[in-house]
Protein backbone atom coordinates (compact mmCIF):
# COMPACT_ATOMS: atom_id res chain seq x y z
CA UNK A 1 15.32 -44.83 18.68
CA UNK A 2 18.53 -42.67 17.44
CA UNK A 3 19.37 -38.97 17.36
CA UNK A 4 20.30 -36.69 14.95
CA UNK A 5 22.84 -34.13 15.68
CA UNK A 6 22.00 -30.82 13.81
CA UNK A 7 24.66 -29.72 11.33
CA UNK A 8 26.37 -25.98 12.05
CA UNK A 9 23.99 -24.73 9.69
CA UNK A 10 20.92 -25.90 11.08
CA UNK A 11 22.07 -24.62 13.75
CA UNK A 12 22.32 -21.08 12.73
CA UNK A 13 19.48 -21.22 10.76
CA UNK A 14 17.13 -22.31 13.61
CA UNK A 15 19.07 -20.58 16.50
CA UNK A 16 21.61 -18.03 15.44
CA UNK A 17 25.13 -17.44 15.41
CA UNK A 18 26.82 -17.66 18.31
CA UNK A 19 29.62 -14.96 17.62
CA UNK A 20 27.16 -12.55 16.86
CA UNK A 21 27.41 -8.98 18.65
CA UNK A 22 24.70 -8.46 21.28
CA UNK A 23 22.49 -5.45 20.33
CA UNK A 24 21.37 -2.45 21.99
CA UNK A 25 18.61 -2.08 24.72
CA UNK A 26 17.13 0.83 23.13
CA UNK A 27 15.16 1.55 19.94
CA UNK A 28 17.30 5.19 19.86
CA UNK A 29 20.81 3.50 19.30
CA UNK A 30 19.12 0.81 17.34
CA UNK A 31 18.17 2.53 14.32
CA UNK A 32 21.67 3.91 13.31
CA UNK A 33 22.80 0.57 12.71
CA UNK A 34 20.15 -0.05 10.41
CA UNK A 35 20.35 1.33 6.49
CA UNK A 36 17.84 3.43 4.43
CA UNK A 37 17.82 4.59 1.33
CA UNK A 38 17.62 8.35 1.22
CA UNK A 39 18.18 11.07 -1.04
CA UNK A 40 19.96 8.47 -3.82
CA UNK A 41 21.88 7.03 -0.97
CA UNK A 42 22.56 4.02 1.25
CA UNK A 43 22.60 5.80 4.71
CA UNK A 44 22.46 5.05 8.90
CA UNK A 45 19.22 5.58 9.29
CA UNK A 46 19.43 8.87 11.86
CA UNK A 47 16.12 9.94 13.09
CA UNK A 48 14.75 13.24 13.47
CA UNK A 49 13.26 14.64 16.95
CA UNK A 50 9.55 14.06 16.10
CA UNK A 51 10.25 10.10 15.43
CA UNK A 52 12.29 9.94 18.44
CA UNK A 53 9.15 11.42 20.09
CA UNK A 54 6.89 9.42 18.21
CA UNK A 55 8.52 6.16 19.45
CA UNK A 56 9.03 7.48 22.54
CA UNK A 57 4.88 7.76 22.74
CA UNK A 58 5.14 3.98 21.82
CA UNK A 59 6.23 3.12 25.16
CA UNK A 60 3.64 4.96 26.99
CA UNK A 61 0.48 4.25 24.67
CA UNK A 62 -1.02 1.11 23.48
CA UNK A 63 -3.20 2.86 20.82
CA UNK A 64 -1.90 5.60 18.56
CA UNK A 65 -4.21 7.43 15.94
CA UNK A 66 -2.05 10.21 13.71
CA UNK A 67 -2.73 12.32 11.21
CA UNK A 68 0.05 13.77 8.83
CA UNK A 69 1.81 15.62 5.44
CA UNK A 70 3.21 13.14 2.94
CA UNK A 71 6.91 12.22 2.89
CA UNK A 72 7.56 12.25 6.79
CA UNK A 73 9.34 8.60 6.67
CA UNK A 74 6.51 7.12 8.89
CA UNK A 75 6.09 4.08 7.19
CA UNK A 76 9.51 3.40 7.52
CA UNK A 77 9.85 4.68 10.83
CA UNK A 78 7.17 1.86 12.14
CA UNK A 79 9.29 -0.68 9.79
CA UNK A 80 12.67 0.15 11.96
CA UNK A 81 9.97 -0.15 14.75
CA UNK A 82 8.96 -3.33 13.75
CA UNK A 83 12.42 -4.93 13.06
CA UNK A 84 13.87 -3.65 16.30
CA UNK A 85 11.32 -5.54 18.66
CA UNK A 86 12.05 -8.25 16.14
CA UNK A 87 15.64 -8.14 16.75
CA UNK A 88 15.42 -8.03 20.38
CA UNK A 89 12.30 -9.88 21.53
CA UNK A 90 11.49 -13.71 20.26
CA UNK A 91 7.77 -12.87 21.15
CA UNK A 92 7.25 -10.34 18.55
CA UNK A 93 4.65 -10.42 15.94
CA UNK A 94 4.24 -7.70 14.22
CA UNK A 95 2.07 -7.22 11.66
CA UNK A 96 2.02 -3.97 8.81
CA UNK A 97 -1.13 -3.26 6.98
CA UNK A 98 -0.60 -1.76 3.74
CA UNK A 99 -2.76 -0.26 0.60
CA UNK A 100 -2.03 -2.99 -1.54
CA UNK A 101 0.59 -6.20 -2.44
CA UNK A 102 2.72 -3.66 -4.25
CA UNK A 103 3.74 -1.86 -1.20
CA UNK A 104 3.69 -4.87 1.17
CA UNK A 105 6.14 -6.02 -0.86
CA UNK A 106 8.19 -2.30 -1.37
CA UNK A 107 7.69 -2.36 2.51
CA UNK A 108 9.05 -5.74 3.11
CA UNK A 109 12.37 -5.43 0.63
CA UNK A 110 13.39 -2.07 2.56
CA UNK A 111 12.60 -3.79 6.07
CA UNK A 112 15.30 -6.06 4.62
CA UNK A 113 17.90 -3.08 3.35
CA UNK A 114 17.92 -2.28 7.07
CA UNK A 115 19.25 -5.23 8.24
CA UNK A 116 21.96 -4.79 5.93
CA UNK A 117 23.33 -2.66 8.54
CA UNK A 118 23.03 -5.52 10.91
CA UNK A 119 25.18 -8.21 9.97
CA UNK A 120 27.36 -8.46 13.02
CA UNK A 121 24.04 -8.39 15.22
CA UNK A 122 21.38 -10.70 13.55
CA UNK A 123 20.46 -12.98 10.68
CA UNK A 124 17.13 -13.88 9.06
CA UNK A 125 15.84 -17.02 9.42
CA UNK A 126 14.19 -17.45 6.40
CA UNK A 127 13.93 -15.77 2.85
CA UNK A 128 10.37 -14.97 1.89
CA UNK A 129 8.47 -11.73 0.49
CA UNK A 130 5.71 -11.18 3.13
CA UNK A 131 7.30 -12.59 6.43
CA UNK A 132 10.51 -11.90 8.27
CA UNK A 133 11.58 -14.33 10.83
CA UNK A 134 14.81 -13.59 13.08
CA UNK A 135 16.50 -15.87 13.92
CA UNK A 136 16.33 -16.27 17.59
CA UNK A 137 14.07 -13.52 17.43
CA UNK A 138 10.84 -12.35 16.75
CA UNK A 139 8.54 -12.37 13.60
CA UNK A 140 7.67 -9.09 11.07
CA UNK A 141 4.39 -9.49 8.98
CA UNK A 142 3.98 -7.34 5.68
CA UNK A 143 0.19 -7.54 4.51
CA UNK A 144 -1.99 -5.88 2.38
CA UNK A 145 -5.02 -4.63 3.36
CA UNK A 146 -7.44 -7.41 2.97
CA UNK A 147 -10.62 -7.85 5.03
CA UNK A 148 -9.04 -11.12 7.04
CA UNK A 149 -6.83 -8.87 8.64
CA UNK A 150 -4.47 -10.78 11.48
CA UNK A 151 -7.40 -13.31 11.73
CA UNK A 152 -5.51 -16.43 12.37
CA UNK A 153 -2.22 -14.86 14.18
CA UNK A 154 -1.38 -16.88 17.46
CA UNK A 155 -0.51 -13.62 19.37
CA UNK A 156 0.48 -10.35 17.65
CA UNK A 157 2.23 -7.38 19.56
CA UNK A 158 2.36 -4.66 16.78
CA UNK A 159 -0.67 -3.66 14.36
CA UNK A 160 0.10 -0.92 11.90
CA UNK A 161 -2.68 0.32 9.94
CA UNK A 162 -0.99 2.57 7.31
CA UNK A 163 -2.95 5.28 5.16
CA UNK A 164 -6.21 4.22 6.89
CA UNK A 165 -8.66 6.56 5.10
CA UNK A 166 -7.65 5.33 1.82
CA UNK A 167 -8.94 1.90 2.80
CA UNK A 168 -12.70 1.22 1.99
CA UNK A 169 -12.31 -2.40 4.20
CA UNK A 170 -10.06 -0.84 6.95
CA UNK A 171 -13.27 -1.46 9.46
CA UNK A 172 -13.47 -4.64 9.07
CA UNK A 173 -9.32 -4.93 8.76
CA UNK A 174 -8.94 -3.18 12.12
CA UNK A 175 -11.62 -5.40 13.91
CA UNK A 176 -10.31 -9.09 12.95
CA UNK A 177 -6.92 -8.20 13.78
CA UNK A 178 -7.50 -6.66 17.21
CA UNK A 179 -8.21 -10.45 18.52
CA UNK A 180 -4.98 -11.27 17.72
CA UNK A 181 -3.13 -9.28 20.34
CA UNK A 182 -5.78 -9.88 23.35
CA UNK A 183 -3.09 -12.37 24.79
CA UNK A 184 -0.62 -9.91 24.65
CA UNK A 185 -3.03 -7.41 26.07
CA UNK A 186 -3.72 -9.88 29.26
CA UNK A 187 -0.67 -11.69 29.84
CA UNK A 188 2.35 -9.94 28.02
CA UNK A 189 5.08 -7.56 29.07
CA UNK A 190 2.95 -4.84 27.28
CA UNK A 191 0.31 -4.36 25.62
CA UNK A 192 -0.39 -5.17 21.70
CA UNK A 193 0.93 -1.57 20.06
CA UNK A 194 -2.17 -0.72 17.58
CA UNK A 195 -1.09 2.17 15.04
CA UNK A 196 -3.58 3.95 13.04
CA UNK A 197 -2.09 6.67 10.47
CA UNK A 198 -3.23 8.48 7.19
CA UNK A 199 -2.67 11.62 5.25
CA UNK A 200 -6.19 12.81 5.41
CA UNK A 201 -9.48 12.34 2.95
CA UNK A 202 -12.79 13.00 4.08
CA UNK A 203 -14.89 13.91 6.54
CA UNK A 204 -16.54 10.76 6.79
CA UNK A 205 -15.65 7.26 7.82
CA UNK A 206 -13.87 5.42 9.98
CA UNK A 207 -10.32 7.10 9.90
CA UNK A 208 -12.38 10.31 10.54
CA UNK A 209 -14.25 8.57 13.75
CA UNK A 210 -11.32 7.61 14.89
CA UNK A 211 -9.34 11.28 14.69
CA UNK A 212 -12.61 13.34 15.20
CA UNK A 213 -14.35 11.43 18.47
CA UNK A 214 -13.72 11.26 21.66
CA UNK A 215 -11.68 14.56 22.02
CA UNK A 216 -14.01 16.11 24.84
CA UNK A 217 -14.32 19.87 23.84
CA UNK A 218 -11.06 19.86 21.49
CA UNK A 219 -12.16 20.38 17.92
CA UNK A 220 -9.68 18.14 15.84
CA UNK A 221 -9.73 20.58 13.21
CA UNK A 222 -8.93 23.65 14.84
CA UNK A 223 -5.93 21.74 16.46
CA UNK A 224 -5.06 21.12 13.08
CA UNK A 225 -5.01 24.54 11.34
CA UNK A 226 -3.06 25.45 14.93
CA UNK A 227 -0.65 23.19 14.03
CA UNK A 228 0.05 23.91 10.49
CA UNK A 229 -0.18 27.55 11.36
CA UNK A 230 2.94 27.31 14.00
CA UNK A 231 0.98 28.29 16.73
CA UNK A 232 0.64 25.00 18.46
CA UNK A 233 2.98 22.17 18.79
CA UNK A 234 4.55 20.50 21.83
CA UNK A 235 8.49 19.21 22.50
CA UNK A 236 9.79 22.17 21.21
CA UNK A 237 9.37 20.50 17.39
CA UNK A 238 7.22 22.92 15.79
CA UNK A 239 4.77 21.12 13.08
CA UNK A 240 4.12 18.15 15.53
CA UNK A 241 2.07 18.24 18.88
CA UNK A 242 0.31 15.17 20.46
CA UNK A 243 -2.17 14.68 23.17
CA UNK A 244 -4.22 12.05 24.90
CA UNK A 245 -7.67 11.69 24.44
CA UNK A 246 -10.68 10.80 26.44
CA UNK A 247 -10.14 7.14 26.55
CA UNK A 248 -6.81 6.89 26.85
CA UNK A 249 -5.45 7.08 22.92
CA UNK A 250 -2.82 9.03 22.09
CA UNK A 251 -3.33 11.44 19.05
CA UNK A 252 -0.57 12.63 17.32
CA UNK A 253 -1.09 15.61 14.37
CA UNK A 254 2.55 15.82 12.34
CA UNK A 255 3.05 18.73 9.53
CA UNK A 256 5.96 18.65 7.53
CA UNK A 257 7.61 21.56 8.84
CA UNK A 258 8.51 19.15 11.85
CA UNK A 259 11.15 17.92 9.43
CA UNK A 260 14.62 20.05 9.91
CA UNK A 261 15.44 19.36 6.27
CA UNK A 262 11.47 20.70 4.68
CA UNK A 263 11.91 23.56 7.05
CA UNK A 264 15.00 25.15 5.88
CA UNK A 265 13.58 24.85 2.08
CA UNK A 266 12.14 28.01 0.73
CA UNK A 267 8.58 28.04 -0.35
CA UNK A 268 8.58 24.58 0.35
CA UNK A 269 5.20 23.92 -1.32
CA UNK A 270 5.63 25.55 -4.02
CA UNK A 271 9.22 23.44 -4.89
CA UNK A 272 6.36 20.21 -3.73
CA UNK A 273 3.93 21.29 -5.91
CA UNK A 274 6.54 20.86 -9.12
CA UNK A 275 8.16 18.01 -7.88
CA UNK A 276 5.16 16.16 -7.60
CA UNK A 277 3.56 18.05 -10.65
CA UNK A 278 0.78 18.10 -8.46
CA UNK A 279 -2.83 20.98 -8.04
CA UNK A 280 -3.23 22.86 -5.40
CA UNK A 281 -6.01 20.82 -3.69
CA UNK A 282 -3.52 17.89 -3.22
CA UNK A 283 -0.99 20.09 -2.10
CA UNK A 284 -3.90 21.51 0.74
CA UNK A 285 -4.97 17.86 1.39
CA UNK A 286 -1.66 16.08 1.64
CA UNK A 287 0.77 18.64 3.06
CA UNK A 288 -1.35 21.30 4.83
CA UNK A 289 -3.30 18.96 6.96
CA UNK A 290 -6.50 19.91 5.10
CA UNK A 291 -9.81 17.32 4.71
CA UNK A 292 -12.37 18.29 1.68
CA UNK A 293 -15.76 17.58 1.18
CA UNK A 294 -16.55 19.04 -1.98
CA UNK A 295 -16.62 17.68 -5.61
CA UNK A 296 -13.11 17.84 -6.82
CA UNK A 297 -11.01 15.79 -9.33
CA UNK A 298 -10.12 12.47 -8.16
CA UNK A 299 -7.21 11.90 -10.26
CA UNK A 300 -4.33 14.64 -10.59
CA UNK A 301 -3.64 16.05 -13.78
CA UNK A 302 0.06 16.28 -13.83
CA UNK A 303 0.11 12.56 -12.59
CA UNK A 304 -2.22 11.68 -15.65
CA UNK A 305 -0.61 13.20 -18.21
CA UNK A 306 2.94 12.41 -16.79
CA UNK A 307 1.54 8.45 -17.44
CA UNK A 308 0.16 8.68 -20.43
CA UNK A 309 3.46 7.47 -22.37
CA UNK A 310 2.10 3.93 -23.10
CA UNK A 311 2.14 2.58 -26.38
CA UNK A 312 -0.57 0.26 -28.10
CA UNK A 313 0.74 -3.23 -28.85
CA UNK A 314 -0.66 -5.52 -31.88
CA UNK A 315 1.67 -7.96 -30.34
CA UNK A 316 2.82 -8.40 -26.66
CA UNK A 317 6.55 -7.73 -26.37
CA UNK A 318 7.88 -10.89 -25.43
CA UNK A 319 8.88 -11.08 -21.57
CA UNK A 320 4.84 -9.62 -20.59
CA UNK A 321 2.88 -10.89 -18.54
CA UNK A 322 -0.77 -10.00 -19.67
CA UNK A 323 -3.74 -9.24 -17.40
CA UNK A 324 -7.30 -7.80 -18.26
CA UNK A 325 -10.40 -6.50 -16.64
CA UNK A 326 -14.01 -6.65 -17.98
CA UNK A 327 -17.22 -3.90 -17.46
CA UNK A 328 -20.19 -5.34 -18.74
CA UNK A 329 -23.35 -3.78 -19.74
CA UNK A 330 -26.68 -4.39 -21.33
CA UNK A 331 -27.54 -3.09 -24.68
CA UNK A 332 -27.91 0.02 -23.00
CA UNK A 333 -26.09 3.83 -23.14
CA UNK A 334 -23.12 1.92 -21.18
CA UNK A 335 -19.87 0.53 -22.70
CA UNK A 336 -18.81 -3.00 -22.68
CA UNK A 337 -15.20 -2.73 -21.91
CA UNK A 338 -12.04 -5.18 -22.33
CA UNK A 339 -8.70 -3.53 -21.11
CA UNK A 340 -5.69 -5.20 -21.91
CA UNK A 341 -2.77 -4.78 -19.03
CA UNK A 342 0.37 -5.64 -19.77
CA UNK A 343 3.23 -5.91 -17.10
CA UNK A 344 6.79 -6.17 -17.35
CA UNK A 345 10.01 -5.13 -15.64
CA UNK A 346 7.61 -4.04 -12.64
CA UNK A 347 5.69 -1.81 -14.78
CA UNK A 348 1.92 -2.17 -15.60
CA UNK A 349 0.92 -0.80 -19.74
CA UNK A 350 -2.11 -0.29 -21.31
CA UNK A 351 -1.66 -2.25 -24.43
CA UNK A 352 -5.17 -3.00 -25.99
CA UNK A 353 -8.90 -1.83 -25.03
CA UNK A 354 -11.96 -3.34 -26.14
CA UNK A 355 -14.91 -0.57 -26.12
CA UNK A 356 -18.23 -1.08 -27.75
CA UNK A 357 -21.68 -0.55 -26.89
CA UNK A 358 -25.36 -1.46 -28.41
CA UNK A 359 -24.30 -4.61 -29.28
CA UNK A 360 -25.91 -8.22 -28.58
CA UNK A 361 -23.40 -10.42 -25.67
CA UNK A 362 -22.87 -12.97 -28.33
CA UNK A 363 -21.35 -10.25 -30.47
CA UNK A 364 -19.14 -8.92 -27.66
CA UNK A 365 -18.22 -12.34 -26.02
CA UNK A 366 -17.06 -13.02 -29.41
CA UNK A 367 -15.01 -10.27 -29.80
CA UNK A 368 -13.77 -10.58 -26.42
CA UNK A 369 -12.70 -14.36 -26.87
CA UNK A 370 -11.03 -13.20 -30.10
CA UNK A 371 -9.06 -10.64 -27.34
CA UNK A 372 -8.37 -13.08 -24.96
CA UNK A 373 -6.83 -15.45 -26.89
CA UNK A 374 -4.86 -13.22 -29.92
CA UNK A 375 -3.07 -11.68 -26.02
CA UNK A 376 -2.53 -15.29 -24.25
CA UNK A 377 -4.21 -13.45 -21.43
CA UNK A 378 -2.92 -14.78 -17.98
CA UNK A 379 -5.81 -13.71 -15.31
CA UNK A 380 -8.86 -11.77 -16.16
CA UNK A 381 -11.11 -9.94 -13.39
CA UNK A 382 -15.08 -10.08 -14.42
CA UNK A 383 -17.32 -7.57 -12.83
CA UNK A 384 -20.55 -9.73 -11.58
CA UNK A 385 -22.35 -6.89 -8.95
CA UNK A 386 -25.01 -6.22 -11.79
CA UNK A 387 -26.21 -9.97 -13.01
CA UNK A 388 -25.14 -9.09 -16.19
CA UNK A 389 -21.72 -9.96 -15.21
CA UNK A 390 -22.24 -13.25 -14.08
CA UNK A 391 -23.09 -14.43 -17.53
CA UNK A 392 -20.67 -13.39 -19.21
CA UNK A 393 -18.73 -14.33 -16.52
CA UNK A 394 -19.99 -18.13 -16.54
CA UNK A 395 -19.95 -18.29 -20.51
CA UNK A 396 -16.03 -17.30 -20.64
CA UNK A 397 -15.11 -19.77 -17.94
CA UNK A 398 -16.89 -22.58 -20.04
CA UNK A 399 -15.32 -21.33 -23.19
CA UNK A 400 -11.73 -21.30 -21.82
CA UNK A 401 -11.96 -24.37 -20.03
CA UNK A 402 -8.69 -26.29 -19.22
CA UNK A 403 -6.58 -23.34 -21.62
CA UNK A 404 -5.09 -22.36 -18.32
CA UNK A 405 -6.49 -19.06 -18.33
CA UNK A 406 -8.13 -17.62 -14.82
CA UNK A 407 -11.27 -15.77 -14.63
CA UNK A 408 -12.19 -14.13 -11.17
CA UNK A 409 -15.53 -12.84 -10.10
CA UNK A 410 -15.23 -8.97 -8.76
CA UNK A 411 -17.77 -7.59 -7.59
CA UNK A 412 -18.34 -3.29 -7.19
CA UNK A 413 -19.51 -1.70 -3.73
CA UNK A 414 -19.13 1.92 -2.47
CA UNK A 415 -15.87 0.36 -0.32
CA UNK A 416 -14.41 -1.77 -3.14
CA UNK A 417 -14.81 0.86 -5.84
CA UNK A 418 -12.87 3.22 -3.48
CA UNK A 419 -9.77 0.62 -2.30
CA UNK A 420 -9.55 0.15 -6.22
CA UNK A 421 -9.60 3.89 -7.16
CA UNK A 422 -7.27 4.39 -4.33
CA UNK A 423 -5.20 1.98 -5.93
CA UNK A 424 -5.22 3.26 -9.39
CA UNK A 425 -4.23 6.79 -7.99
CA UNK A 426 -1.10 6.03 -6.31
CA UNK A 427 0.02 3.45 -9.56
CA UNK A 428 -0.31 7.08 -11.02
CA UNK A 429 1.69 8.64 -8.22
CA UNK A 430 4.73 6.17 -8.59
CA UNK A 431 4.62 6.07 -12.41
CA UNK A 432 4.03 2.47 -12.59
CA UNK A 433 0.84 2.22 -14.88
CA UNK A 434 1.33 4.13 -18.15
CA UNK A 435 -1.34 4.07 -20.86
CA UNK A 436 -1.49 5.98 -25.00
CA UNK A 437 -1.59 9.09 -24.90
CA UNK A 438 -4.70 8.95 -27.45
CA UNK A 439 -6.57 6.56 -25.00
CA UNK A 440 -10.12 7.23 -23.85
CA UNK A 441 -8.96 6.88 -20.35
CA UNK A 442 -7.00 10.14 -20.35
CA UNK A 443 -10.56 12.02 -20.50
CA UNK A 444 -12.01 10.11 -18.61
CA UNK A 445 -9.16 10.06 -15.89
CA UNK A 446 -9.53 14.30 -15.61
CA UNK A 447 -13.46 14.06 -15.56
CA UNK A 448 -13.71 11.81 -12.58
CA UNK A 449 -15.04 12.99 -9.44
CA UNK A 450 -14.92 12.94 -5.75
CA UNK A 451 -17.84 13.91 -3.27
CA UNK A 452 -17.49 13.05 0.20
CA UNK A 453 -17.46 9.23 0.00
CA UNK A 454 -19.36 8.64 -3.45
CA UNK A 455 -16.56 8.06 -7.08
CA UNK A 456 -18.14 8.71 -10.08
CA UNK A 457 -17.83 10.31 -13.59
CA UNK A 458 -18.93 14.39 -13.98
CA UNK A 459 -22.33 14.55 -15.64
CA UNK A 460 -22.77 13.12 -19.06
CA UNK A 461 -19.02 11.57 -19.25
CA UNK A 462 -17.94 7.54 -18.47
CA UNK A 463 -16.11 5.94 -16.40
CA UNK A 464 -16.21 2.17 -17.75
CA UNK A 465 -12.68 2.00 -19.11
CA UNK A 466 -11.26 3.50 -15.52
CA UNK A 467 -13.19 0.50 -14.01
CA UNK A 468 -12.14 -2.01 -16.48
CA UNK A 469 -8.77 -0.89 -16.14
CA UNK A 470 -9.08 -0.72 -12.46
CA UNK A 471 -10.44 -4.51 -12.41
CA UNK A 472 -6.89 -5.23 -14.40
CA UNK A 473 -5.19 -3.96 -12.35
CA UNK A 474 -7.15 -5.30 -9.32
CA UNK A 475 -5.80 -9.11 -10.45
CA UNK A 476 -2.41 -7.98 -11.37
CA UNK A 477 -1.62 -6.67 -8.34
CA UNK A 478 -3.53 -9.01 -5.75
CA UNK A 479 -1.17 -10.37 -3.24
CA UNK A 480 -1.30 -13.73 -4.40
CA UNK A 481 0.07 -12.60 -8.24
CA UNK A 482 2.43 -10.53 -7.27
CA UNK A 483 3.92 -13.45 -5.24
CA UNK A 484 3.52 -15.76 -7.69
CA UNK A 485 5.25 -13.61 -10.16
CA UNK A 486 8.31 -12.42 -7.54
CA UNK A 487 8.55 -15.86 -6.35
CA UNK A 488 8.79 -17.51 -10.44
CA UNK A 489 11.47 -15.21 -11.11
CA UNK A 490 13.59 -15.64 -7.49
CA UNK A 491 13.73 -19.39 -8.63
CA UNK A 492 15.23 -18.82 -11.65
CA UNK A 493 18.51 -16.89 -9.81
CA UNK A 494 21.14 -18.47 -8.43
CA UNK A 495 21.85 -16.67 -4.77
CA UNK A 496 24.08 -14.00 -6.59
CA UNK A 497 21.49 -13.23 -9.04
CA UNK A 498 19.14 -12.91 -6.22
CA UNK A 499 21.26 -10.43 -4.58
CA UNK A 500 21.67 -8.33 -7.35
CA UNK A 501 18.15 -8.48 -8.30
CA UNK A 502 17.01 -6.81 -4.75
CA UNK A 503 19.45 -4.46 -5.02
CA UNK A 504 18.45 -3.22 -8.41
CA UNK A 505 14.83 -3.31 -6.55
CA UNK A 506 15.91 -1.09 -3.89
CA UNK A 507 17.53 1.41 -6.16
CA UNK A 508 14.90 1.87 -8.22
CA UNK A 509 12.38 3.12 -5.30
């Protein structure tokens, strides 16, 4: 038997420098060390009364439920959050739960332009897209929002459930990860920190529960309207009031005029609404605080015609990597539908669509083969929940055999349908699907509806290409692609590459 003596740099890999400065006790003086990019800038990262509060409440509660206006920085808030218990307890493990594998991975890159500002304090111990490990320290999690949850996770001691009413699955989500932290609930210093946060939707399901029960005689609406009316807030911070409810949750309601910088801008909506280039309805639902039932457009129009810039392409350009998504049909009034997704330089084009009807399958399985492989497709998602689907599904597989194309089986409920719109809506929001201008999908973008739960096109008009599309999108974006794509390109860079390649990331957000 012999021993190995670890070199210096396992030694800081595994355990840290030991010249390293020690860092503060409190989350308060923490979070100025750490970077942010705001406003065009690399910046300290100085927090505003209500997220002092609102971390201050993290200390006292074990279960948060808030409801709040877009652009308040509390994502990133819970991401300093995160990487501060990280930093400065080994037991951490803390997990985010985002819309999708896009923002996991936006989340996890600007987790990591905070510890820029930490240098002198701590190192990471490893270099991967969905999981920060400190060295000495703790662990930080970035998932998306996929029904296993934390199922799995040893012990975790932070859950963040981000933009929970946008998530058809977030149920099931919430409930296997809530295991995960029973140990901490029993045995550690404090309890596992459960965070559940939105903008706000509809009146219905399980964000809404969650808000809307267990407030004794308090109507959560009325506190609302108080709150975005100035008449009610707590702290002295007016926009932002909290309170405990009946079983012991803390419930937090946060308006933007809680921000010092919103409230000294005049007609602050207004200068929102063209920024964005958003309608009124959005401006109601994701600033003022407002939840609505009725039939209204799903998909802004300013944020559909601001995408609709693509171009179609005979050819891919070279450099593409090339998705598609399939809606079948019978011989029926419904479409079959091929859409063709291209991405490249981390942004998604329509570049070919496929859109027949009344035909035989043999006609349109030919025509789509011809697609498939004219486009050197990559990954292709096949919509089964009909029968239909399966067929066409099965006879593509056997015709593609061992050509190193994927075909994946999707399948269409209420709660998939809605993640995938949900998804599709805020690809529109960042800009980062463009179609033709000339496309079918324009239309039938603007004549898509909302009411209550149910998604579907406005009498007499289609929605097959927004579900093909949003099947191509579905695969392109899945955690395990965009991984696979981030991680084929990171291996190609030499570490200086690398660096310059997440800082080109970071300034593009």
């Amino acid at each position: 038997m012999f021993q190995v003596n670890p070199s210096p740099k396992q030694i800081e890999k595994y355990y840290g420098r030991d010249d390293l400065l020690p860092l503060p006790e409190k989350w308060v003086d923490f979070a100025p060390l750490t970077l942010i990019r705001s406003g065009g800038q690399v910046i300290p990262f100085i927090p505003f009364a209500y997220q002092k509060k609102i971390i201050e409440l993290a200390g006292k509660y074990n279960k948060i439920i808030c409801i709040k206006s877009r652009q308040l920085g509390y994502t990133e808030l819970w991401q300093n959050y995160a990487l501060f218990e990280a930093c400065t307890n080994p037991g951490t493990s803390a997990f985010l739960f985002l819309r999708n594998g896009v923002d996991a991975s936006t989340s996890s890159r600007r987790t990591k332009l905070m510890m820029r500002g930490l240098v002198d304090y701590v190192r990471a111990a490893n270099d991967s897209v969905y999981l920060l490990k400190i060295a000495g320290g703790g662990e930080v999690n970035f998932k998306n929002s996929g029904a296993e949850g934390a199922r799995g996770a040893n012990s975790s001691t932070f859950l963040l459930f981000d933009e929970s009413a946008f998530i058809p699955s977030i149920a099931q989500i919430y409930g296997s990860s809530v295991p995960s932290g029973a140990m901490s609930d029993a045995i550690g210093k404090k309890p596992c920190l459960k965070v559940i946060q939105s903008t706000p939707s509809a009146r219905s399901g399980w964000y809404w529960d969650q808000l809307s029960q267990n407030n004794g005689d308090r109507d959560i609406e009325e506190i609302i309207d108080s709150v975005v009316n100035g008449e009610l807030y707590n702290e002295n911070i007016p926009g932002f009031y909290w309170f405990e409810d009946d079983v012991g949750a803390c419930k937090i309601v946060c308006h933007w005029s809680a921000n010092e910088v919103y409230r000294k801008i005049p007609d602050f909506l207004e200068w929102r609404k063209k920024e964005d280039g958003t309608d009124e309805e959005t401006i109601q639902r994701e600033y003022q605080l407002k939840f609505n039932d009725q039939q209204v457009a799903v998909f802004d129009f300013g944020a559909v015609k601001s995408c609709a810039v693509g171009e179609w392409q005979a050819t891919p350009e070279e450099g593409s990597i090339i998705y598609a998504g399939l809606d079948t049909a019978t011989t029926g009034e419904d479409y079959v539908v091929l859409q063709v997704l291209a991405f490249k330089n981390g942004k998604y084009s329509l570049i070919h669509t496929y859109s027949k009807r009344k035909q035989t399958m043999e006609h349109h399985l030919f025509q789509i083969c011809k697609v498939i492989e004219h486009y050197k497709i990559r990954k292709c998602g096949v919509e089964v929940t009909g029968g239909v689907g399966q067929v066409y599904y099965e006879k593509l597989v056997e015709e593609f055999r061992g050509k190193g194309i994927e075909f994946e089986r999707l399948k269409t409920t209420q709660e998939t349908k809605q993640k995938r719109i949900s998804d599709f809506i805020l690809a529109l929001e960042k800009r980062s699907l463009i179609y033709p201008e000339k496309s079918n999908l324009v239309s039938e973008l603007l004549s898509f509806r909302r009411e209550g739960t149910k998604l579907s096109a406005s009498h007499g008009k289609h929605d097959d290409e927004i579900m093909s599309l949003s099947f191509a999108y579905a695969v392109a974006t899945s955690t395990e692609e965009v991984e696979w794509r981030e991680q084929e390109y990171l291996d190609s860079l030499n570490p200086e590459e690398k660096l310059n390649y997440y800082q080109k990331l970071l300034e593009s957000e």
